[in-house]
Protein backbone atom coordinates (compact mmCIF):
# COMPACT_ATOMS: atom_id res chain seq x y z
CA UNK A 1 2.26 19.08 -24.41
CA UNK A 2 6.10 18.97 -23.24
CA UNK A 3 8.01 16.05 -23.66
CA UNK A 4 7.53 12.74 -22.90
CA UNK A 5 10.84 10.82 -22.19
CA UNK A 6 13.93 11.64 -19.64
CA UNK A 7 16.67 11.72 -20.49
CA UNK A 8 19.93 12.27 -18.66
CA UNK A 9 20.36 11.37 -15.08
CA UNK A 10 19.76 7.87 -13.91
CA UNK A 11 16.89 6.81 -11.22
CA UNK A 12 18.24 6.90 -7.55
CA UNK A 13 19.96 3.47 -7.08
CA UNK A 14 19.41 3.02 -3.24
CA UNK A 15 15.83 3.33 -4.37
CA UNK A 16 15.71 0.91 -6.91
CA UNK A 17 17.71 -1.47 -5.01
CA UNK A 18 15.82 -1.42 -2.01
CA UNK A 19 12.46 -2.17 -4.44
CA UNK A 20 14.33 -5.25 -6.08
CA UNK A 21 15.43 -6.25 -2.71
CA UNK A 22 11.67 -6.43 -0.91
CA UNK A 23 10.19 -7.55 -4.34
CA UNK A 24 12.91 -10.95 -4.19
CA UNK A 25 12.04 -11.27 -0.97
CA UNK A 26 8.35 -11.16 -1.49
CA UNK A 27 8.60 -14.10 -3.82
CA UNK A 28 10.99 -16.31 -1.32
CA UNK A 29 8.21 -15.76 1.44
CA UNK A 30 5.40 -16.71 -0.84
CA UNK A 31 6.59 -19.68 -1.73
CA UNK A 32 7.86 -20.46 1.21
CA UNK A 33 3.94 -19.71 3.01
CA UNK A 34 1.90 -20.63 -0.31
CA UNK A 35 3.30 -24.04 -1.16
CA UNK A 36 0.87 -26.24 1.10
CA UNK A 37 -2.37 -24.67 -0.29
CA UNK A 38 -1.51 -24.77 -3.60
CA UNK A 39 -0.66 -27.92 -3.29
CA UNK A 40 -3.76 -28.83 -1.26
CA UNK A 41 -6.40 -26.92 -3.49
CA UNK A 42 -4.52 -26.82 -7.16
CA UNK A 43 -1.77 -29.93 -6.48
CA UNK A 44 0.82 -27.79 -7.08
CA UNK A 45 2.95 -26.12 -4.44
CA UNK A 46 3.95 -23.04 -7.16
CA UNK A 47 0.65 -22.41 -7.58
CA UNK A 48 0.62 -19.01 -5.59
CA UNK A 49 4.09 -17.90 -6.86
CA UNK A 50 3.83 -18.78 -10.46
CA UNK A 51 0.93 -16.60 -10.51
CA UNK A 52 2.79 -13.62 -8.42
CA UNK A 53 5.51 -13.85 -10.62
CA UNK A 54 3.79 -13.28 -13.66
CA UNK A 55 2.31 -10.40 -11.89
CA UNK A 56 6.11 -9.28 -10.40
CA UNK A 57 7.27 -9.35 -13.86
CA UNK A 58 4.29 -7.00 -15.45
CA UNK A 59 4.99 -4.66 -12.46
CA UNK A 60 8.61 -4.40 -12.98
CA UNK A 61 7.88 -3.43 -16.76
CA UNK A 62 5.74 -1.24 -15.53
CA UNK A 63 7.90 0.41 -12.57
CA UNK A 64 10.74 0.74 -15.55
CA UNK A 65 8.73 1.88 -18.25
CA UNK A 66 6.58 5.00 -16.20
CA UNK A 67 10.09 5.79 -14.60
CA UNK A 68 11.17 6.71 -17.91
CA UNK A 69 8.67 9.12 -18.50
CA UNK A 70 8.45 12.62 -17.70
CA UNK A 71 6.69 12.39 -14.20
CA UNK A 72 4.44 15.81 -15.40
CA UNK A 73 3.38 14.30 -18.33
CA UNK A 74 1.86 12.00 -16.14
CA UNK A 75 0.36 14.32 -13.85
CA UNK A 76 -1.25 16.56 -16.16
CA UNK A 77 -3.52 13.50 -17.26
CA UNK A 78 -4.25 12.79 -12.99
CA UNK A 79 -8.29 13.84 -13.53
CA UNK A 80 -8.66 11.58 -16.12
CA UNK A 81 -7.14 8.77 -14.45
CA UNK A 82 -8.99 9.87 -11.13
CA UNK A 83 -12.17 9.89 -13.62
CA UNK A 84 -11.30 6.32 -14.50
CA UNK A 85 -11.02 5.21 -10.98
CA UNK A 86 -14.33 6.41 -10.08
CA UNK A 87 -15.80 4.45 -12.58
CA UNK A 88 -14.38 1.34 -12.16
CA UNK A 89 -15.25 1.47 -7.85
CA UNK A 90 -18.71 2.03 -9.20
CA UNK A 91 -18.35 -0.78 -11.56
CA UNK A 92 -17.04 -2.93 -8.54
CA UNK A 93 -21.31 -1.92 -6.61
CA UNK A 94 -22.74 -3.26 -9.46
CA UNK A 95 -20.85 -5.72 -11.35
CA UNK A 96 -18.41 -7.03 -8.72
CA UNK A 97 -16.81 -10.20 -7.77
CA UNK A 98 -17.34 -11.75 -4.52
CA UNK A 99 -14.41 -13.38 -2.90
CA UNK A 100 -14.17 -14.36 0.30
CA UNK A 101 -17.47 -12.15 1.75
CA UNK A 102 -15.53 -8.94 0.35
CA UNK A 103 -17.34 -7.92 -3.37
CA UNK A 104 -13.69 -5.69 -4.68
CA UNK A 105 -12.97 -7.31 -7.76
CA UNK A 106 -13.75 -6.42 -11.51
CA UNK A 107 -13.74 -10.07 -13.81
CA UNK A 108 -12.47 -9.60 -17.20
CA UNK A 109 -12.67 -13.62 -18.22
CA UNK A 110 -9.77 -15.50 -16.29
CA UNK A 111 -8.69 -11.91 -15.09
CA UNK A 112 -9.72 -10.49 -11.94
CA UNK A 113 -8.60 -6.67 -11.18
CA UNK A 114 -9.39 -5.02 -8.06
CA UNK A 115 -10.07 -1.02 -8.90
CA UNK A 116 -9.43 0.45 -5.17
CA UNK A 117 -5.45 -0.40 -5.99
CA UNK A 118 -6.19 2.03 -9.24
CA UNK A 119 -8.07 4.54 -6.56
CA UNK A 120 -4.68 4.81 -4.41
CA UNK A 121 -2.28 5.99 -7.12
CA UNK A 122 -5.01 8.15 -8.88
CA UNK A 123 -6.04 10.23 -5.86
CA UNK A 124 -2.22 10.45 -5.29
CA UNK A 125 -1.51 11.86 -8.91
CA UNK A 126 -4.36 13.90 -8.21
CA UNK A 127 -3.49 15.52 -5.01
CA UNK A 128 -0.26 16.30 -6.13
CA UNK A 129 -1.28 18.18 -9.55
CA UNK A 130 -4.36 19.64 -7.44
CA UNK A 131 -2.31 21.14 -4.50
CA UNK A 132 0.88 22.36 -6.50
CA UNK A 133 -0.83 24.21 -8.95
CA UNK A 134 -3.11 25.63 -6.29
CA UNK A 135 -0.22 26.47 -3.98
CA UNK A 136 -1.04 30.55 -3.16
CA UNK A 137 -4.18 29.19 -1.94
CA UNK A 138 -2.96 26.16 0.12
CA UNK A 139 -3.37 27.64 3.31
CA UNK A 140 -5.95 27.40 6.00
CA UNK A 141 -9.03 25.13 6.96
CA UNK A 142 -11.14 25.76 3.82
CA UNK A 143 -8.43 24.81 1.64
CA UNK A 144 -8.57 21.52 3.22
CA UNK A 145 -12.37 20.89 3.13
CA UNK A 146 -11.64 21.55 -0.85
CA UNK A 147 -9.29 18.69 -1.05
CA UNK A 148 -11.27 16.46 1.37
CA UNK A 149 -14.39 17.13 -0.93
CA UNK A 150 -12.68 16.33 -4.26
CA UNK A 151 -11.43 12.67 -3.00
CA UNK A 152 -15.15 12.15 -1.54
CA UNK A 153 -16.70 10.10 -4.04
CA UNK A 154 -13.60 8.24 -4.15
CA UNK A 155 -13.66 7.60 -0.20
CA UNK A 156 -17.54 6.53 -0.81
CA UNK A 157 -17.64 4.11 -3.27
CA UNK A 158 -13.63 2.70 -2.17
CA UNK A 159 -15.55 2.65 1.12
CA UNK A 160 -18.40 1.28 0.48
CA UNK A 161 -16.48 -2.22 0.29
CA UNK A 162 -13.27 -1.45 1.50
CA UNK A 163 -12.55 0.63 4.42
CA UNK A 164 -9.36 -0.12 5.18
CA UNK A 165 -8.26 1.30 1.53
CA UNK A 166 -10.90 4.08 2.34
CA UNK A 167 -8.77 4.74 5.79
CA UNK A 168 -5.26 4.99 3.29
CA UNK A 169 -6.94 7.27 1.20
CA UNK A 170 -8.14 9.96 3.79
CA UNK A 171 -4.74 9.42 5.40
CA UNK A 172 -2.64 10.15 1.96
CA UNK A 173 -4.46 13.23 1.69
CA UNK A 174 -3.79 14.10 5.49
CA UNK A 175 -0.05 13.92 4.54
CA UNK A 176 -0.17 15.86 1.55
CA UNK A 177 -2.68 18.70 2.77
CA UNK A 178 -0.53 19.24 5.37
CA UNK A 179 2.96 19.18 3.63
CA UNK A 180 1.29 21.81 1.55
CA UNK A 181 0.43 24.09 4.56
CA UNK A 182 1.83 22.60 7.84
CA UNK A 183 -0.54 24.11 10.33
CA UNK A 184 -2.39 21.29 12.88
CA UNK A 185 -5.37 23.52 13.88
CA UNK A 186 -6.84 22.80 10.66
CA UNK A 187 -7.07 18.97 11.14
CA UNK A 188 -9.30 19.32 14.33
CA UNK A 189 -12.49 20.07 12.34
CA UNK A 190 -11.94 17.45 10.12
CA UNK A 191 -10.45 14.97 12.24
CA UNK A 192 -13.46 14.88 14.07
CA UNK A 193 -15.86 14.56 10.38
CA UNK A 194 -13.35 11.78 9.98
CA UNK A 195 -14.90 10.16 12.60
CA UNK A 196 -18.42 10.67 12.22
CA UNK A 197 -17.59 9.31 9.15
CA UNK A 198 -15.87 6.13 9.78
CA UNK A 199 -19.17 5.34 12.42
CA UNK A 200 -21.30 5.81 9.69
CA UNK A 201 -19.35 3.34 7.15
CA UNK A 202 -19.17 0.87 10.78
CA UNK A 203 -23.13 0.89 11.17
CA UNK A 204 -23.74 0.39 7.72
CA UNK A 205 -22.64 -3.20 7.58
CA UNK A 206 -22.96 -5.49 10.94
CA UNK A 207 -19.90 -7.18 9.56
CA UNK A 208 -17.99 -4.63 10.53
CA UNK A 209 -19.39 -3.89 14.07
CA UNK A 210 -18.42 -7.88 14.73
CA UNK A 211 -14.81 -7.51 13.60
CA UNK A 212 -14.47 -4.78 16.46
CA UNK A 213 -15.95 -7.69 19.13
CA UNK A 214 -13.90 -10.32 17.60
CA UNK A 215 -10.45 -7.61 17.72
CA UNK A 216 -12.00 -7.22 21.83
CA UNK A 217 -11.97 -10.85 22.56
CA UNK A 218 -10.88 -13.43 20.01
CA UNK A 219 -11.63 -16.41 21.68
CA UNK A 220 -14.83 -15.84 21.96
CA UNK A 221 -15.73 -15.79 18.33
CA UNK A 222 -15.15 -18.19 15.89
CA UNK A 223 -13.88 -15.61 13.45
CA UNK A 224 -11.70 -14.95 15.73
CA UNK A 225 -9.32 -18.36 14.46
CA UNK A 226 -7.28 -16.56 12.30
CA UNK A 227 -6.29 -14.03 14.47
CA UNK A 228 -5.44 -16.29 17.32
CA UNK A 229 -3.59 -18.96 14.95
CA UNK A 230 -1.42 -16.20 13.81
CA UNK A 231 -0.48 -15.38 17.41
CA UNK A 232 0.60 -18.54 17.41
CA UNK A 233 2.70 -18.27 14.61
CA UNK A 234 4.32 -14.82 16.05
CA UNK A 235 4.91 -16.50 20.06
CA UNK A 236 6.59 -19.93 18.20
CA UNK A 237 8.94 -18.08 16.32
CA UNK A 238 10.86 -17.13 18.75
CA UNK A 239 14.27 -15.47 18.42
CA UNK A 240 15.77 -16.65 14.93
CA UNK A 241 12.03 -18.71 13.91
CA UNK A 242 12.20 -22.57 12.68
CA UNK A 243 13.86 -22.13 9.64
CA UNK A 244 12.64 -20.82 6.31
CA UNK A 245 9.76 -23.22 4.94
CA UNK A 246 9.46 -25.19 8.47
CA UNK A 247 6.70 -23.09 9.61
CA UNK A 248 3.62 -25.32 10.84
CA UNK A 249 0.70 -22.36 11.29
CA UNK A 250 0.43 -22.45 7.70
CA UNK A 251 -0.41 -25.93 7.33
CA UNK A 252 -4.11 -25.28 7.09
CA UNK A 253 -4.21 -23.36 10.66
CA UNK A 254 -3.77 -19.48 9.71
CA UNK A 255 -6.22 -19.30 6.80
CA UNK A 256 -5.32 -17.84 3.59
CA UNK A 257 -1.96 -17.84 5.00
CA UNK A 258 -0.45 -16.20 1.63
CA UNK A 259 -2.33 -13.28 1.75
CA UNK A 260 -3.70 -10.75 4.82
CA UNK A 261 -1.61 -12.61 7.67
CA UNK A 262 1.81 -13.55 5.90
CA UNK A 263 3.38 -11.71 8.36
CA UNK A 264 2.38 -13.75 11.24
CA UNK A 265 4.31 -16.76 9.19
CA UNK A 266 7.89 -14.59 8.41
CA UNK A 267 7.51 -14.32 12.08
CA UNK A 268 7.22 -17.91 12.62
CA UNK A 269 10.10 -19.09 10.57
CA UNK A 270 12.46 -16.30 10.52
CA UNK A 271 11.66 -15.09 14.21
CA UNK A 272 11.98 -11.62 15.96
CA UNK A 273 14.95 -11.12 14.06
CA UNK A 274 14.05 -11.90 10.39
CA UNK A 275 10.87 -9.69 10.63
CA UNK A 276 12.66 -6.76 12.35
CA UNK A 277 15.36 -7.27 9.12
CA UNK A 278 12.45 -6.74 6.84
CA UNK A 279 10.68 -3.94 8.51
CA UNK A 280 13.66 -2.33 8.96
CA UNK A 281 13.69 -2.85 5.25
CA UNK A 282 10.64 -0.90 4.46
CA UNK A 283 11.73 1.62 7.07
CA UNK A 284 14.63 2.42 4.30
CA UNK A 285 12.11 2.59 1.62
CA UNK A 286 10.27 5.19 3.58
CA UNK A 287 13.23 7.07 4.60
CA UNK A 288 14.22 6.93 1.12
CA UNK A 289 11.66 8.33 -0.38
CA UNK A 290 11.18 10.98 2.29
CA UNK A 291 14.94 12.11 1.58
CA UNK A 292 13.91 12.46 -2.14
CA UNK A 293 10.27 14.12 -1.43
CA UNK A 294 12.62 17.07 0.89
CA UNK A 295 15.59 17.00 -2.00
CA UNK A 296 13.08 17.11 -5.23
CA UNK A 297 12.95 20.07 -7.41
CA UNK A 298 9.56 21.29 -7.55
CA UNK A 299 6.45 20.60 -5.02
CA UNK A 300 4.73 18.54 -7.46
CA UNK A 301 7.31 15.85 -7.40
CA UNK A 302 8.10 16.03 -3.65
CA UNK A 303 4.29 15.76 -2.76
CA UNK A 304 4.37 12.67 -5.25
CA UNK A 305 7.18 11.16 -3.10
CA UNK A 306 5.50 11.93 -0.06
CA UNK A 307 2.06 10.48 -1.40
CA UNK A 308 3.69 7.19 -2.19
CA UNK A 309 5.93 7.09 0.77
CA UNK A 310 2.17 7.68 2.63
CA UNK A 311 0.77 4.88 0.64
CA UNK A 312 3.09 2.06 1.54
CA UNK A 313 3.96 3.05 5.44
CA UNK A 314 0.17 3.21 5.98
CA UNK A 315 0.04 -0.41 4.57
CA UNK A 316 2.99 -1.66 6.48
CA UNK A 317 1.53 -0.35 9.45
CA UNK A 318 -1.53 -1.67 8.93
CA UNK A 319 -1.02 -5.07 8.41
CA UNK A 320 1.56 -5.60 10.98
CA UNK A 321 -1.13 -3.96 13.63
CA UNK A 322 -3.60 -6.54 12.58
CA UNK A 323 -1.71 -9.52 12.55
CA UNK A 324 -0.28 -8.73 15.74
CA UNK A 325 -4.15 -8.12 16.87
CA UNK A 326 -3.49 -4.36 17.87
CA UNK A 327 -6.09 -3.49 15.77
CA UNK A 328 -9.01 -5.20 14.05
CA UNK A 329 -8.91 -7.11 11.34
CA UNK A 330 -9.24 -4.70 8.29
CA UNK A 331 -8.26 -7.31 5.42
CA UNK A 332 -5.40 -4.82 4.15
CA UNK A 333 -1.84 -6.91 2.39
CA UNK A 334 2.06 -6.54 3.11
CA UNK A 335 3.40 -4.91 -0.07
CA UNK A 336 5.08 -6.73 -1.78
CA UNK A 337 4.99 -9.61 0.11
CA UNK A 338 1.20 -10.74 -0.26
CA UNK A 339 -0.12 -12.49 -2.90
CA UNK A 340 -2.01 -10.60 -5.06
CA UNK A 341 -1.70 -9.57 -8.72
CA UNK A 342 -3.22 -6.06 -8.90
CA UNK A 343 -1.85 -5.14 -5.76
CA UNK A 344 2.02 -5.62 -6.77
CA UNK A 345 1.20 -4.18 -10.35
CA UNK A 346 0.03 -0.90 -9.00
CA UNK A 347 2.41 -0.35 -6.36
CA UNK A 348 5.23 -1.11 -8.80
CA UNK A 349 3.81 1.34 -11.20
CA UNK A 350 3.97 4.06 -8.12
CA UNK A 351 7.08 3.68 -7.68
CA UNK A 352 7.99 3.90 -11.30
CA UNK A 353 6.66 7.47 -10.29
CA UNK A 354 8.74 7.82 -7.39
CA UNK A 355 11.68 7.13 -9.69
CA UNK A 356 10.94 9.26 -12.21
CA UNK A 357 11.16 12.01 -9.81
CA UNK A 358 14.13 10.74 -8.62
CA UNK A 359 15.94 11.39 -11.94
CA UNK A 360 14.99 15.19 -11.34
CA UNK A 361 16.80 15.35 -7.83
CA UNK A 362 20.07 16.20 -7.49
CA UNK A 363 22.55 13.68 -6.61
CA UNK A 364 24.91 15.18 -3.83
CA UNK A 365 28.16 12.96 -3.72
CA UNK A 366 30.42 15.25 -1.55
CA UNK A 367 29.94 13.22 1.93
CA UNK A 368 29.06 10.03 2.38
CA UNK A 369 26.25 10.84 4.76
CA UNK A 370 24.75 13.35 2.19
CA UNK A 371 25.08 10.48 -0.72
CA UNK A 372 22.91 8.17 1.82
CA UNK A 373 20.94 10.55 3.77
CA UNK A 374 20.43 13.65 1.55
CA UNK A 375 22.03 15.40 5.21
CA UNK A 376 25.33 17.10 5.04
């Protein structure tokens, strides 16, 4: 079975730092963009972060707890958690929550969980078990259709409500198929099933089809308020913003403020500056855990890194693209910086992962650019 706990080296600090960092952060922002609607719909401006922080704190047990474990015990249980996730996004067709016109939440009582967070890090754990222990075979186009075909049902049913996670999915297994066998030839065929797909998943729901047309001309629609408010939010910021807290957009203008379009309001109060300071924040997340994926020991735990490092860049990307209206609005958060319980929960708990492999790479002290970088 193989041990369970580490024991030795320490996590990588710049890692764990950065994480604290963006997670503090996340908390001063929420408050900061939460406090008029909870004070307007619960009379109490900590509504939002109260409830986040309970979350923050369950996720940062988490993130230390799985970071003490052996990251292949882990692994060798990824089918059964994939399993898990499967059921629960069929659970979601049947038994789901509605919230906001999106059905993606499981109630357990005065719970609410939201299972395509689960799908993410299980079809993560999965690929990298999957493609390490199938590395002489890793090579070509029909090793690709293999992987493709095993997250499927996962893509479906994510899909089915949630295309946007569906979208992160297909492109975390991009990443890892082709770390595994770097060859672009491969990615034509299925590049192009990719987007018969992604048609088919439009046409099915109208819904979508109308986000495209409001994305095309926002003024036009009146679903097309949000996206226009938080335009405003982004053009009034200016340079160095209005101050922290003296944002106006979220006053009942951008709606649901604390969630999807956050963004638009760090913009707004911190200006060009203060957002490029925390995207240049995730930027040394990613870079981070890219320098770990190239330095880690085995493939498993470097296509783990790169999985997660996938994961959150998509997301970044993502979010910033919408709320800046260079892409349409596909309902996806800002990690660690939206509210939402599940959300920070899971993506702590990846990157418990992420530092549990770190504890396997070697730390390389004899420059300071290799200490930083992982380059001598």
């Amino acid at each position: 079975m193989g041990r369970l706990w580490i024991r030795g080296q320490h996590p990588d600090r710049l890692l764990a730092a950065v994480i604290v960092l963006l997670t503090a952060l996340g908390m001063v922002y929420l408050y900061s963009t939460g406090a008029y609607y909870g004070a307007a719909r619960f009379h109490d401006p900590t509504y939002y972060v109260k409830k986040q922080f309970m979350a923050v704190s369950l996720g940062l047990a988490v993130m230390y707890g799985v970071s003490c474990i052996e990251y292949t015990w882990i692994t060798r249980r990824a089918g059964l958690f994939y399993f898990v996730s499967l059921l629960l996004s069929a659970a979601v067709l049947v038994v789901g929550k509605e919230y906001n016109g999106s059905k993606r939440w499981l109630a357990f009582g005065p719970l609410s969980f939201q299972p395509a967070e689960f799908a993410k890090a299980a079809v993560i754990l999965l690929l990298a078990s999957v493609i390490s222990k199938k590395k002489a075979e890793n090579a070509g186009f029909f090793f690709a259709v293999k992987i493709f075909l095993l997250i499927l049902p996962s893509v479906i049913l994510v899909g089915t409500n949630n295309l946007s996670t569906a979208v992160i999915i297909l492109g975390i297994a991009a990443c890892l198929i082709f770390m595994a066998n770097p060859k672009y030839l491969q990615f034509a065929g299925l590049g192009a099933a990719a987007v018969v797909m992604a048609g088919i998943f439009l046409a099915m729901e109208s819904y979508r089809l109308e986000r495209i047309a409001v994305w095309l001309d926002p003024e036009n629609y009146d679903k097309g308020f949000q996206t226009i408010q938080g335009l405003y939010a982004i053009g009034s910021g200016g340079l160095f913003g209005l101050g922290l807290g003296a944002g106006r957009q979220k006053l009942g203008f951008v709606p649901e403020a604390q969630n999807d379009m956050i963004f638009s309001i760090i913009c707004e109060e911190t200006g060009l500056v203060g957002a490029l300071l925390l995207l240049s924040l995730f930027g040394f997340l990613i870079f981070r855990l890219y320098i770990l994926s190239v330095r880690s020991r085995d493939l498993e735990g470097s296509l783990l890194l790169a999985g997660i490092m996938t994961h959150i860049a998509l997301q970044v990307i993502l979010n910033v693209a919408v709320v800046t209206n260079s892409i349409p609005n596909t309902g996806i958060t800002l990690p660690f910086i939206s509210y939402g319980g599940t959300s920070i929960v899971f993506l702590h708990g990846e990157l418990g992962v992420a530092l549990a492999v770190s504890r396997q790479v070697p730390h390389r002290t004899d420059s300071f650019l290799a200490a930083y970088t992982g380059y001598e």
